[in-house]
PDB file of N, CA and C in Angstrom:
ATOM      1  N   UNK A   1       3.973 -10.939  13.440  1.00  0.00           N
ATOM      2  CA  UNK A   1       3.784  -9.552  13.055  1.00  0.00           C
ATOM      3  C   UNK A   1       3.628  -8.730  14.326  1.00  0.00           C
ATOM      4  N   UNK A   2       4.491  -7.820  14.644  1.00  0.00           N
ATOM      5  CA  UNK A   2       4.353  -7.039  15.501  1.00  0.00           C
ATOM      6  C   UNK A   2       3.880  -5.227  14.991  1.00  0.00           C
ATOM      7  N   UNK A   3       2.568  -5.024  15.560  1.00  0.00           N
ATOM      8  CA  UNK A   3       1.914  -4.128  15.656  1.00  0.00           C
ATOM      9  C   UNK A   3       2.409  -2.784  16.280  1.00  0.00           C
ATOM     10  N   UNK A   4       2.495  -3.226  17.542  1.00  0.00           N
ATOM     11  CA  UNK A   4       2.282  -2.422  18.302  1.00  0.00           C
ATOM     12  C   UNK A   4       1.066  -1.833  19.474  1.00  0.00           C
ATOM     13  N   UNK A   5       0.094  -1.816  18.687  1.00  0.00           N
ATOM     14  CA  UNK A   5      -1.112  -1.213  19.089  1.00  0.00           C
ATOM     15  C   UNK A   5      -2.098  -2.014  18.140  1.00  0.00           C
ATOM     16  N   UNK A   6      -3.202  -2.348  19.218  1.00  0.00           N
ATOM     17  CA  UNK A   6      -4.702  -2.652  18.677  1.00  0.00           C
ATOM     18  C   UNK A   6      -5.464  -1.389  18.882  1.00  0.00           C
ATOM     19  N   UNK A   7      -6.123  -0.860  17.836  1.00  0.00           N
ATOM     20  CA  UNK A   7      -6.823   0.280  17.995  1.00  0.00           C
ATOM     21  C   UNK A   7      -7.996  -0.402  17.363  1.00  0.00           C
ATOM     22  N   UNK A   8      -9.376   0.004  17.978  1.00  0.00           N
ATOM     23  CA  UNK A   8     -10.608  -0.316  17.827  1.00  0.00           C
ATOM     24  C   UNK A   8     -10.986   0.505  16.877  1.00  0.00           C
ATOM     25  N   UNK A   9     -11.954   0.015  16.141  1.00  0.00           N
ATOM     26  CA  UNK A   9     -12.545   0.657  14.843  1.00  0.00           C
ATOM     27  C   UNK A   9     -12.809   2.200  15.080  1.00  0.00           C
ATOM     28  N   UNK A  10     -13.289   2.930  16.347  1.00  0.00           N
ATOM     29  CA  UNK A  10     -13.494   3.876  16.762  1.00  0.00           C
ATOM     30  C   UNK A  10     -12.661   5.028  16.421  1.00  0.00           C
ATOM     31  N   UNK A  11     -11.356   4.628  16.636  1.00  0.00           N
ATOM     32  CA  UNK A  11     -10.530   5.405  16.792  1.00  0.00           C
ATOM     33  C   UNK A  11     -10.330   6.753  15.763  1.00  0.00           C
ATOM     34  N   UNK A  12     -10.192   5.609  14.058  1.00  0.00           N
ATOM     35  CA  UNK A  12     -10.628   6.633  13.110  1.00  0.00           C
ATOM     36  C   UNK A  12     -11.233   7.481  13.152  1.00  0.00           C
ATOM     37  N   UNK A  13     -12.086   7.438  13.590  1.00  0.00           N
ATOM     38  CA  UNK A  13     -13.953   8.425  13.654  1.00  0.00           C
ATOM     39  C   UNK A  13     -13.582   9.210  14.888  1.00  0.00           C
ATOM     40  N   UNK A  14     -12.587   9.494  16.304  1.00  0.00           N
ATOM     41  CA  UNK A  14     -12.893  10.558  16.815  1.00  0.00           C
ATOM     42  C   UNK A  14     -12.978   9.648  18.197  1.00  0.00           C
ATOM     43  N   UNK A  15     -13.004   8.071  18.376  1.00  0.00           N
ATOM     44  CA  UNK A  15     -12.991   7.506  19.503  1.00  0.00           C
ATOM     45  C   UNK A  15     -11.615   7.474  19.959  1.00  0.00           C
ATOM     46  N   UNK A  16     -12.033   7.153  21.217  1.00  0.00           N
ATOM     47  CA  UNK A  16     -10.721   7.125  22.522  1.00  0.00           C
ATOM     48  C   UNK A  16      -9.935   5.697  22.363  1.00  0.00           C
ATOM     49  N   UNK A  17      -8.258   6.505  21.959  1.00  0.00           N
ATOM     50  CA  UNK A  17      -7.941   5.166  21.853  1.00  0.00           C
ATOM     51  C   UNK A  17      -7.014   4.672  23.110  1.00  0.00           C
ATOM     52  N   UNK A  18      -6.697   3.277  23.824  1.00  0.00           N
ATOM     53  CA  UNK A  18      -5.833   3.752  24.467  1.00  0.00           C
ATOM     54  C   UNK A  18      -4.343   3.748  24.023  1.00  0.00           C
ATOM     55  N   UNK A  19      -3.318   4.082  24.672  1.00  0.00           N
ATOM     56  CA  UNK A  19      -1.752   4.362  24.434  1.00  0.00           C
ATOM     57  C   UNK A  19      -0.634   3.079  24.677  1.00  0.00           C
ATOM     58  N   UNK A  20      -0.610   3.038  23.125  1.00  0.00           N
ATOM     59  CA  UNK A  20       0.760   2.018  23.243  1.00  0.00           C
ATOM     60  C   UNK A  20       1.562   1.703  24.046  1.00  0.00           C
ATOM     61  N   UNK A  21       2.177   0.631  24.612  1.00  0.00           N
ATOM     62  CA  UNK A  21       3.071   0.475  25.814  1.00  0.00           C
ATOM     63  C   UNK A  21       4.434  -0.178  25.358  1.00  0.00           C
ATOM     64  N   UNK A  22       4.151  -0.175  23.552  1.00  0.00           N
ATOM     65  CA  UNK A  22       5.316  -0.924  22.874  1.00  0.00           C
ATOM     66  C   UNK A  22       5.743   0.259  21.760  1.00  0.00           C
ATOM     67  N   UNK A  23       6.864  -0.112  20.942  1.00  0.00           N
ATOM     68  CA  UNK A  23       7.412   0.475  20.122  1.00  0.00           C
ATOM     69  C   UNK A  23       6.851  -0.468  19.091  1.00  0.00           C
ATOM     70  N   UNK A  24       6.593   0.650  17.712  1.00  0.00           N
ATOM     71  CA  UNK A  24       5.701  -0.603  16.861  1.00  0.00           C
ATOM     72  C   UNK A  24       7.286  -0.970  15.722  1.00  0.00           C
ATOM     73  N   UNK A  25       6.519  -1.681  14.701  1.00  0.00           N
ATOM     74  CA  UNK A  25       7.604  -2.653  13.697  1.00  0.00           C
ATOM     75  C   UNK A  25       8.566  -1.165  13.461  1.00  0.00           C
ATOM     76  N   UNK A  26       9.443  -2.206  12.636  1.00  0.00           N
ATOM     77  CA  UNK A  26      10.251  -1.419  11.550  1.00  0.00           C
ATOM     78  C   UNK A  26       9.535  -1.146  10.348  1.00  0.00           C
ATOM     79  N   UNK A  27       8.715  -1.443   9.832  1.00  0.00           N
ATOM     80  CA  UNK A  27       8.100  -1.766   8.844  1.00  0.00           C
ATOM     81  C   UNK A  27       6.987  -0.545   9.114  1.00  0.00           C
ATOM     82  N   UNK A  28       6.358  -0.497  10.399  1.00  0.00           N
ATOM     83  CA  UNK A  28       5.415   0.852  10.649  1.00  0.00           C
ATOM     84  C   UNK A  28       6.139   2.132  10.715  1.00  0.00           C
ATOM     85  N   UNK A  29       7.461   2.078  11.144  1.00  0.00           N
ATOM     86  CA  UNK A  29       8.011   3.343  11.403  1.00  0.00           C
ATOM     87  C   UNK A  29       8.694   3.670  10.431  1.00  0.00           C
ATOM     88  N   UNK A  30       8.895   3.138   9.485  1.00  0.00           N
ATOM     89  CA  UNK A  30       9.286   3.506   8.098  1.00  0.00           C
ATOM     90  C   UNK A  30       7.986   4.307   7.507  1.00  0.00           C
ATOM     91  N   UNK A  31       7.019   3.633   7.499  1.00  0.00           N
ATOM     92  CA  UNK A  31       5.691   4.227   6.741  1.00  0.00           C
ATOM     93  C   UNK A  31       5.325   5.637   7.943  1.00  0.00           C
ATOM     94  N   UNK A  32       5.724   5.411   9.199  1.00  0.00           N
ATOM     95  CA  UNK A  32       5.334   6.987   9.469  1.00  0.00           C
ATOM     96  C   UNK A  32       6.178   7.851   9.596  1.00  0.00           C
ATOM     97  N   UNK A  33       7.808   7.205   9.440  1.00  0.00           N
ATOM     98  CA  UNK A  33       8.540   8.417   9.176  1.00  0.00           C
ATOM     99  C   UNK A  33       8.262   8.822   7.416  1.00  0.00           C
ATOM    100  N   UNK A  34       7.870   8.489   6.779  1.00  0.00           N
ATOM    101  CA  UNK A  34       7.641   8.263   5.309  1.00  0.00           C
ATOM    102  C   UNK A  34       5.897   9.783   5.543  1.00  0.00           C
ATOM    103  N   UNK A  35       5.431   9.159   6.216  1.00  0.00           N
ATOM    104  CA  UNK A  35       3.855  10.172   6.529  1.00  0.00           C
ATOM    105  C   UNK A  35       4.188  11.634   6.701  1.00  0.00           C
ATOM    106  N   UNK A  36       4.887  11.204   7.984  1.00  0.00           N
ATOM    107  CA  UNK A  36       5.136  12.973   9.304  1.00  0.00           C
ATOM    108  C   UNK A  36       6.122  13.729   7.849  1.00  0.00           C
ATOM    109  N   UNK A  37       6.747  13.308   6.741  1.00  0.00           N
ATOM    110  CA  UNK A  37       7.625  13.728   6.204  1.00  0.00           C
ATOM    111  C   UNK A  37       6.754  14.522   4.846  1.00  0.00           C
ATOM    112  N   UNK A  38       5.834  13.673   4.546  1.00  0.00           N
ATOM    113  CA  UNK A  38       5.194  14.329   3.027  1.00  0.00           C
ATOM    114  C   UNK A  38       3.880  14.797   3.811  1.00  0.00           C
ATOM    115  N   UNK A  39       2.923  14.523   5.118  1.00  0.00           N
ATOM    116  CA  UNK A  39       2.077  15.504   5.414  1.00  0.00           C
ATOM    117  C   UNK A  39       2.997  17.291   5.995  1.00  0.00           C
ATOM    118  N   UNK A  40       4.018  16.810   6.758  1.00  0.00           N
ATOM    119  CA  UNK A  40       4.771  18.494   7.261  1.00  0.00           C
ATOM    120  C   UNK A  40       4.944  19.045   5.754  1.00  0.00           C
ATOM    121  N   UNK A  41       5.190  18.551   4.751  1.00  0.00           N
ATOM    122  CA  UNK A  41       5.276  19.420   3.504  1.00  0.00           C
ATOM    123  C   UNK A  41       3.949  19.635   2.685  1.00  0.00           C
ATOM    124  N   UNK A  42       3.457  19.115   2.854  1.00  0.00           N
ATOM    125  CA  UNK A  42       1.782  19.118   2.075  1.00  0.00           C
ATOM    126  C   UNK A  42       1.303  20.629   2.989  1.00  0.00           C
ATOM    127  N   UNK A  43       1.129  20.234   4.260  1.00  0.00           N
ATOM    128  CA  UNK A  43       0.568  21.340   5.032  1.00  0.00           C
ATOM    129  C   UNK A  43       1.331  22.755   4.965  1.00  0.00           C
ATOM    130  N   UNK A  44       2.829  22.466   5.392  1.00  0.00           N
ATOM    131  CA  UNK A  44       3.669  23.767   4.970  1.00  0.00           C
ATOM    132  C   UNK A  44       3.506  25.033   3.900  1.00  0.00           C
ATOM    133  N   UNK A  45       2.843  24.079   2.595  1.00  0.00           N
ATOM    134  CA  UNK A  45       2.508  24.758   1.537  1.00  0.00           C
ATOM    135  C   UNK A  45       0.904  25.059   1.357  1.00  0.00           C
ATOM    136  N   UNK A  46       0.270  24.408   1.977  1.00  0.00           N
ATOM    137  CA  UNK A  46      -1.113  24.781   2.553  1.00  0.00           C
ATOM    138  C   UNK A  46      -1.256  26.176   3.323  1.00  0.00           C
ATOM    139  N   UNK A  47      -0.418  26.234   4.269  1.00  0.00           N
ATOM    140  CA  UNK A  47      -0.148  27.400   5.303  1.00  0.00           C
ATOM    141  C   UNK A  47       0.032  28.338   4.501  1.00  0.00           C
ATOM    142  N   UNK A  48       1.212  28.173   3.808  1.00  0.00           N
ATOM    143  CA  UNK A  48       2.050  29.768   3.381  1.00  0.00           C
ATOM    144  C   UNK A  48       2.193  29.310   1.546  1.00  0.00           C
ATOM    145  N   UNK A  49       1.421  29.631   0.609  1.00  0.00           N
ATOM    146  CA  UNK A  49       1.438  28.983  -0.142  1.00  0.00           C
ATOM    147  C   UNK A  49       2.289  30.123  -1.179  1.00  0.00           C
ATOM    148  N   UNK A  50       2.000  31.856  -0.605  1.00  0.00           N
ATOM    149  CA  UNK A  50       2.934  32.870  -1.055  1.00  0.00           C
ATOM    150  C   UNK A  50       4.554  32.277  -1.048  1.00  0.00           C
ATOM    151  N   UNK A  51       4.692  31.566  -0.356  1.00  0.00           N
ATOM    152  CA  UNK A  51       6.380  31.430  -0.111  1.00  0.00           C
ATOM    153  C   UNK A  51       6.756  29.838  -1.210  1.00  0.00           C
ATOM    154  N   UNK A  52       5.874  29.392  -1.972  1.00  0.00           N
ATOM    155  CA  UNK A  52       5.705  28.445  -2.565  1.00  0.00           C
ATOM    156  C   UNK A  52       7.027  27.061  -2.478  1.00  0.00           C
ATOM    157  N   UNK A  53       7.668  26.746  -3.061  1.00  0.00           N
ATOM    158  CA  UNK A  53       8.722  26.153  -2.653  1.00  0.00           C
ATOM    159  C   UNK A  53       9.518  26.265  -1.139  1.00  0.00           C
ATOM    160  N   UNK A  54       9.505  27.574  -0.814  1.00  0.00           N
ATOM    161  CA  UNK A  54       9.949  27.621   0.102  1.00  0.00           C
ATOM    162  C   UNK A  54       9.306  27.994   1.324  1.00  0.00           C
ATOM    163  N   UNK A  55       8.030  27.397   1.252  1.00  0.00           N
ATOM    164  CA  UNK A  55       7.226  26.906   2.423  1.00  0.00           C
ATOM    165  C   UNK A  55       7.607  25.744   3.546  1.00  0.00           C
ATOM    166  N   UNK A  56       8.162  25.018   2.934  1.00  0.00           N
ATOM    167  CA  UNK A  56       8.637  24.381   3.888  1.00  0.00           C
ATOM    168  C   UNK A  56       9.675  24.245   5.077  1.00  0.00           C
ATOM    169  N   UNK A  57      10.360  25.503   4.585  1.00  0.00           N
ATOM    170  CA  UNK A  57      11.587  26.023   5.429  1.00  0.00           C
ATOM    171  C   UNK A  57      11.144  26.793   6.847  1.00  0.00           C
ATOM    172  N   UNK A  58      10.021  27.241   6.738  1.00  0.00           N
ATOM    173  CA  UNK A  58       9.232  27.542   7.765  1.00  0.00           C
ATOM    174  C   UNK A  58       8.921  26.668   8.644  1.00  0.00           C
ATOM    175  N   UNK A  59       9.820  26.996  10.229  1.00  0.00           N
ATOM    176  CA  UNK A  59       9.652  26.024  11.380  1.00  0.00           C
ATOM    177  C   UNK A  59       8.963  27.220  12.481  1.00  0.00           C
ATOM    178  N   UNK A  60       7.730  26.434  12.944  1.00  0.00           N
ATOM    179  CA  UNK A  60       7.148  26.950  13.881  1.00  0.00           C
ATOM    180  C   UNK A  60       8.099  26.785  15.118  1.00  0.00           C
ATOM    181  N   UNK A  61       7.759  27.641  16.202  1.00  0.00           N
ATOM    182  CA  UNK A  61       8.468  27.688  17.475  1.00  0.00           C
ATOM    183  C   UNK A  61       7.935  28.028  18.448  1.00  0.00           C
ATOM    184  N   UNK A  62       7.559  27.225  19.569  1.00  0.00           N
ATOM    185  CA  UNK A  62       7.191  27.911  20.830  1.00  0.00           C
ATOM    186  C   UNK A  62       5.374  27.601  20.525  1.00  0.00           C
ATOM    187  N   UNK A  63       5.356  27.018  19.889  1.00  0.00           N
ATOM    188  CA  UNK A  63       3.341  26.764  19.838  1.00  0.00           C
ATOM    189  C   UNK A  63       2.435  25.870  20.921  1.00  0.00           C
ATOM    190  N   UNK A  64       3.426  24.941  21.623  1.00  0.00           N
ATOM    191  CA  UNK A  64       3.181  24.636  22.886  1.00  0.00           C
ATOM    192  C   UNK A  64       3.118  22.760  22.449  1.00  0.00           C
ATOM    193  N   UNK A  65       3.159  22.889  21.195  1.00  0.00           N
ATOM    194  CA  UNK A  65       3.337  21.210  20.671  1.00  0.00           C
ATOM    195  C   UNK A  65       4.416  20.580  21.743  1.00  0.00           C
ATOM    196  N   UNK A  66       5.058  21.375  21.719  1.00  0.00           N
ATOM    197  CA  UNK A  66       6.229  20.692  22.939  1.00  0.00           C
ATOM    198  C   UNK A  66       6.108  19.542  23.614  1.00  0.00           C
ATOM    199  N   UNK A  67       4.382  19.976  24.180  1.00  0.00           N
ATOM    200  CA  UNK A  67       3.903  19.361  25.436  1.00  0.00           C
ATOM    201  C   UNK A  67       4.054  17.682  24.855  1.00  0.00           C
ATOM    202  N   UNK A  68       4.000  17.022  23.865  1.00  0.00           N
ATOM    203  CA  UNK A  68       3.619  15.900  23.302  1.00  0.00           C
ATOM    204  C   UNK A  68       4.982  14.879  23.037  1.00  0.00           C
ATOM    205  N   UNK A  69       5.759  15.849  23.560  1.00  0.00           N
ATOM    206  CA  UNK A  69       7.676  15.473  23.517  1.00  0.00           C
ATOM    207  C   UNK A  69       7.814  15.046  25.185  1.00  0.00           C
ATOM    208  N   UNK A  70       8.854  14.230  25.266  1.00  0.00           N
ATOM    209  CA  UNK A  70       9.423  13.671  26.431  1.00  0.00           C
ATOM    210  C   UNK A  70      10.802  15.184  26.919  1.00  0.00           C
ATOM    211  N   UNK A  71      11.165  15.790  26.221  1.00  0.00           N
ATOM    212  CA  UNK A  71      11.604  17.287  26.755  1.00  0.00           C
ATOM    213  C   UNK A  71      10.960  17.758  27.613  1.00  0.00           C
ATOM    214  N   UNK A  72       9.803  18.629  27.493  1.00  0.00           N
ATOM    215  CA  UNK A  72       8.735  18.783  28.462  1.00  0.00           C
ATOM    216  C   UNK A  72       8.178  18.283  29.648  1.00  0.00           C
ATOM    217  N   UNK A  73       7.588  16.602  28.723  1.00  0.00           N
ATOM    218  CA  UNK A  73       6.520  16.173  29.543  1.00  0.00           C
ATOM    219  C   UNK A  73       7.138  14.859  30.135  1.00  0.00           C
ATOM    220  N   UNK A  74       7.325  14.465  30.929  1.00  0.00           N
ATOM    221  CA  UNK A  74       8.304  13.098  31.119  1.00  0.00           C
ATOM    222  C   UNK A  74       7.143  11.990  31.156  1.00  0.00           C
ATOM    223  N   UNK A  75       5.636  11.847  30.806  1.00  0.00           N
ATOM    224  CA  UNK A  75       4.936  11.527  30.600  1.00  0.00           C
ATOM    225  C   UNK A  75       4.276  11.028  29.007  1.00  0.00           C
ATOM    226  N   UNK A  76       5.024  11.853  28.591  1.00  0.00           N
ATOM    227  CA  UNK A  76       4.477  11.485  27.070  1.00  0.00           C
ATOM    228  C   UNK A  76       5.113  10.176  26.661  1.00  0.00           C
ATOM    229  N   UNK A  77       4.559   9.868  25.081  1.00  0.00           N
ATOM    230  CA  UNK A  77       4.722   8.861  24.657  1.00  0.00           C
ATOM    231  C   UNK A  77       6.281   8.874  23.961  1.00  0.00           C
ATOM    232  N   UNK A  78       6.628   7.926  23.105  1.00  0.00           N
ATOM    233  CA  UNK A  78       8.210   8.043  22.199  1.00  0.00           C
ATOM    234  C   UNK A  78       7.845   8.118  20.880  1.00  0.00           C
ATOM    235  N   UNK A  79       7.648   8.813  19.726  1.00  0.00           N
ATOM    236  CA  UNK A  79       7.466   8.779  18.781  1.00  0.00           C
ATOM    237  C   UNK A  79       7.194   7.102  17.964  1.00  0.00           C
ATOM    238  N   UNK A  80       7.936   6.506  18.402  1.00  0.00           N
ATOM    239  CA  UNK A  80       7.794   4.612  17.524  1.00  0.00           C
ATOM    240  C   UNK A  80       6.682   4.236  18.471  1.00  0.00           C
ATOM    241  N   UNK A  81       6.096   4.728  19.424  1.00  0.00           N
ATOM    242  CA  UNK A  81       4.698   4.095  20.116  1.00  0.00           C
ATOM    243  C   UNK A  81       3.785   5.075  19.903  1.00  0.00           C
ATOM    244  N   UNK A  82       3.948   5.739  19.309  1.00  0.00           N
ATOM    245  CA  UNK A  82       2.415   6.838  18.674  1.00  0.00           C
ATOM    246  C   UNK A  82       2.302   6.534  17.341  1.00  0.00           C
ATOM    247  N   UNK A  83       3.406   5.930  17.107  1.00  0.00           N
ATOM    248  CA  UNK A  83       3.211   5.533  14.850  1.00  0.00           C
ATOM    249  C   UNK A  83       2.028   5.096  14.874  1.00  0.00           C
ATOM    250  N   UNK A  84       1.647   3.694  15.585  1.00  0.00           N
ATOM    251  CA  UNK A  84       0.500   2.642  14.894  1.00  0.00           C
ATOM    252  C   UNK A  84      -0.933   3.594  15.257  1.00  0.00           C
ATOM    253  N   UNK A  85      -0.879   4.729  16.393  1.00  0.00           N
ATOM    254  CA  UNK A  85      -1.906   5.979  16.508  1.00  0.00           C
ATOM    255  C   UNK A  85      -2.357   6.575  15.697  1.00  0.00           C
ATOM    256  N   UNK A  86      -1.361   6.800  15.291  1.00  0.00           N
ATOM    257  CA  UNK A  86      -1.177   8.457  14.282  1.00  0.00           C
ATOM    258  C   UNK A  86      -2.022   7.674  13.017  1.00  0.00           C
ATOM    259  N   UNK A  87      -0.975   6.691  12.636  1.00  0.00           N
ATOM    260  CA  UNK A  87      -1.625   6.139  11.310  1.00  0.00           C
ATOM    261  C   UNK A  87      -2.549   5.745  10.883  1.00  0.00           C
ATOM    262  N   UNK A  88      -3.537   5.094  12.186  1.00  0.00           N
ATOM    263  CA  UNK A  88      -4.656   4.750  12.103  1.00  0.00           C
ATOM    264  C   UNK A  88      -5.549   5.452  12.525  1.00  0.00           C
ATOM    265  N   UNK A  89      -5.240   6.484  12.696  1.00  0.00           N
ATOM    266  CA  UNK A  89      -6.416   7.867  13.380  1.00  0.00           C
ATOM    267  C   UNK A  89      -6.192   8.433  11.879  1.00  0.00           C
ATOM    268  N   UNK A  90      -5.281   8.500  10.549  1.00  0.00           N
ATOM    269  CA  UNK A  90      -5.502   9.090   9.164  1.00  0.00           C
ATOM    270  C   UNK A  90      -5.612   7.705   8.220  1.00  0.00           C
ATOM    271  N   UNK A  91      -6.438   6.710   8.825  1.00  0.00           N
ATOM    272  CA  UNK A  91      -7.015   5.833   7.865  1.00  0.00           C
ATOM    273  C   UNK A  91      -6.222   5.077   7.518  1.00  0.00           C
ATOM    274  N   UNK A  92      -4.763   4.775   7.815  1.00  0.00           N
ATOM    275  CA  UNK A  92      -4.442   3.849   7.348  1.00  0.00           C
ATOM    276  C   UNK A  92      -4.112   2.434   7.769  1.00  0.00           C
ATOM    277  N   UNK A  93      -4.047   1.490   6.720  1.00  0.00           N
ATOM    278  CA  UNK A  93      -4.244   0.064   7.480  1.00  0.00           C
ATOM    279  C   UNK A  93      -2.760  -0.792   7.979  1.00  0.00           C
ATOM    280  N   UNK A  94      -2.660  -0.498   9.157  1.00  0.00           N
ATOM    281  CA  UNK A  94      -0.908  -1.390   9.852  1.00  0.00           C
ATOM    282  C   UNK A  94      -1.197  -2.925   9.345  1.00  0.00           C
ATOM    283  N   UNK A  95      -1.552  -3.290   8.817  1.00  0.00           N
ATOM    284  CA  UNK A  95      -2.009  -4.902   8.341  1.00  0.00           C
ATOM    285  C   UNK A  95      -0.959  -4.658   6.676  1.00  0.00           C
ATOM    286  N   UNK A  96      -1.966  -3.845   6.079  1.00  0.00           N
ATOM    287  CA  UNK A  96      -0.992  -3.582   4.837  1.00  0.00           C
ATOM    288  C   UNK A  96       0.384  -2.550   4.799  1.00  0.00           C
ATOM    289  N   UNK A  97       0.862  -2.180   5.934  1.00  0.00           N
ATOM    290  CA  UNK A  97       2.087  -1.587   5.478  1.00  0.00           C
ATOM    291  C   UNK A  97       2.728  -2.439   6.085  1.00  0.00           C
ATOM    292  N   UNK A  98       2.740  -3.277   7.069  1.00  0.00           N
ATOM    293  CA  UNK A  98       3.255  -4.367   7.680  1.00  0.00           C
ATOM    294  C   UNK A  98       3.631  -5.432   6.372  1.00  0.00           C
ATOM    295  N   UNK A  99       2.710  -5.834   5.893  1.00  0.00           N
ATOM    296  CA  UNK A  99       3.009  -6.945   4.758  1.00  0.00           C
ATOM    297  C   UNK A  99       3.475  -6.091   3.295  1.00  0.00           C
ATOM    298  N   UNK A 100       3.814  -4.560   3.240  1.00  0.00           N
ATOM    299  CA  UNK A 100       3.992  -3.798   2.058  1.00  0.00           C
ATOM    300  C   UNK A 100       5.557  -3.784   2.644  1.00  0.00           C
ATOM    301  N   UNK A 101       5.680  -3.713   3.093  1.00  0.00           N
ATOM    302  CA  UNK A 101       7.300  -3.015   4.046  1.00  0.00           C
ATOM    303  C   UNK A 101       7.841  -4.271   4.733  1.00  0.00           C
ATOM    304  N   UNK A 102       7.354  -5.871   4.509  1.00  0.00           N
ATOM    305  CA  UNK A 102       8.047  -6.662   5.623  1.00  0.00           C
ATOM    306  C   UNK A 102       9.162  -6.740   4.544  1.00  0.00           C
ATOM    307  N   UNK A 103       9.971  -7.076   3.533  1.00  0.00           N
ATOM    308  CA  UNK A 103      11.065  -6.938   2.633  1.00  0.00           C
ATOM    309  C   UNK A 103      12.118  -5.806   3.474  1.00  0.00           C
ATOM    310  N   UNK A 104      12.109  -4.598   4.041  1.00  0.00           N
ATOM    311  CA  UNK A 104      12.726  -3.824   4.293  1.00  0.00           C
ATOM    312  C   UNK A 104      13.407  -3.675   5.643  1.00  0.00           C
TER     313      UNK A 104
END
């Protein structure tokens, strides 16, 4: 089973985690392209909830997120080595999407 990242119990709660040096499974990056896809629409309609359906068509620009892209920063991370981060900083367990998603 490849992870990616060991993140310490901390991490959830607001602790320092450190930064992946691998690209995690297929099996994780399915579940966080599956995440980044239904949280950007959950929030979209959170934001602007007047524009209802079509809240989501709304793309921010220029907010400085940039910085967190390899465009910018030639320092940052690659999106498939921040998955096993992301996911486990919003609670979820890479143990079970690993064994939910190894079929795929």
């Amino acid at each position: 089973m490849k992870l990616g990242l060991a993140l310490p119990a901390t991490a959830a709660v607001g602790g320092s985690v450190a930064v992946a040096d691998e690209p995690a499974s297929r099996a994780v990056l399915l579940a966080y392209n599956e995440f980044l896809f239904v949280e950007r629409s959950y929030l979209a309609r959170e934001m602007f909830p007047e524009l209802g359906d079509e809240a989501e068509r709304f793309l921010p620009c220029s907010t400085g997120a940039e910085q967190a892209f390899r465009c910018c920063n030639p320092f940052a991370s690659t999106p498939s080595v921040r998955a096993v981060q992301m996911l486990c900083t919003a609670g979820l367990s890479i143990e079970k999407l690993e064994a939910r998603n190894a079929h795929r």
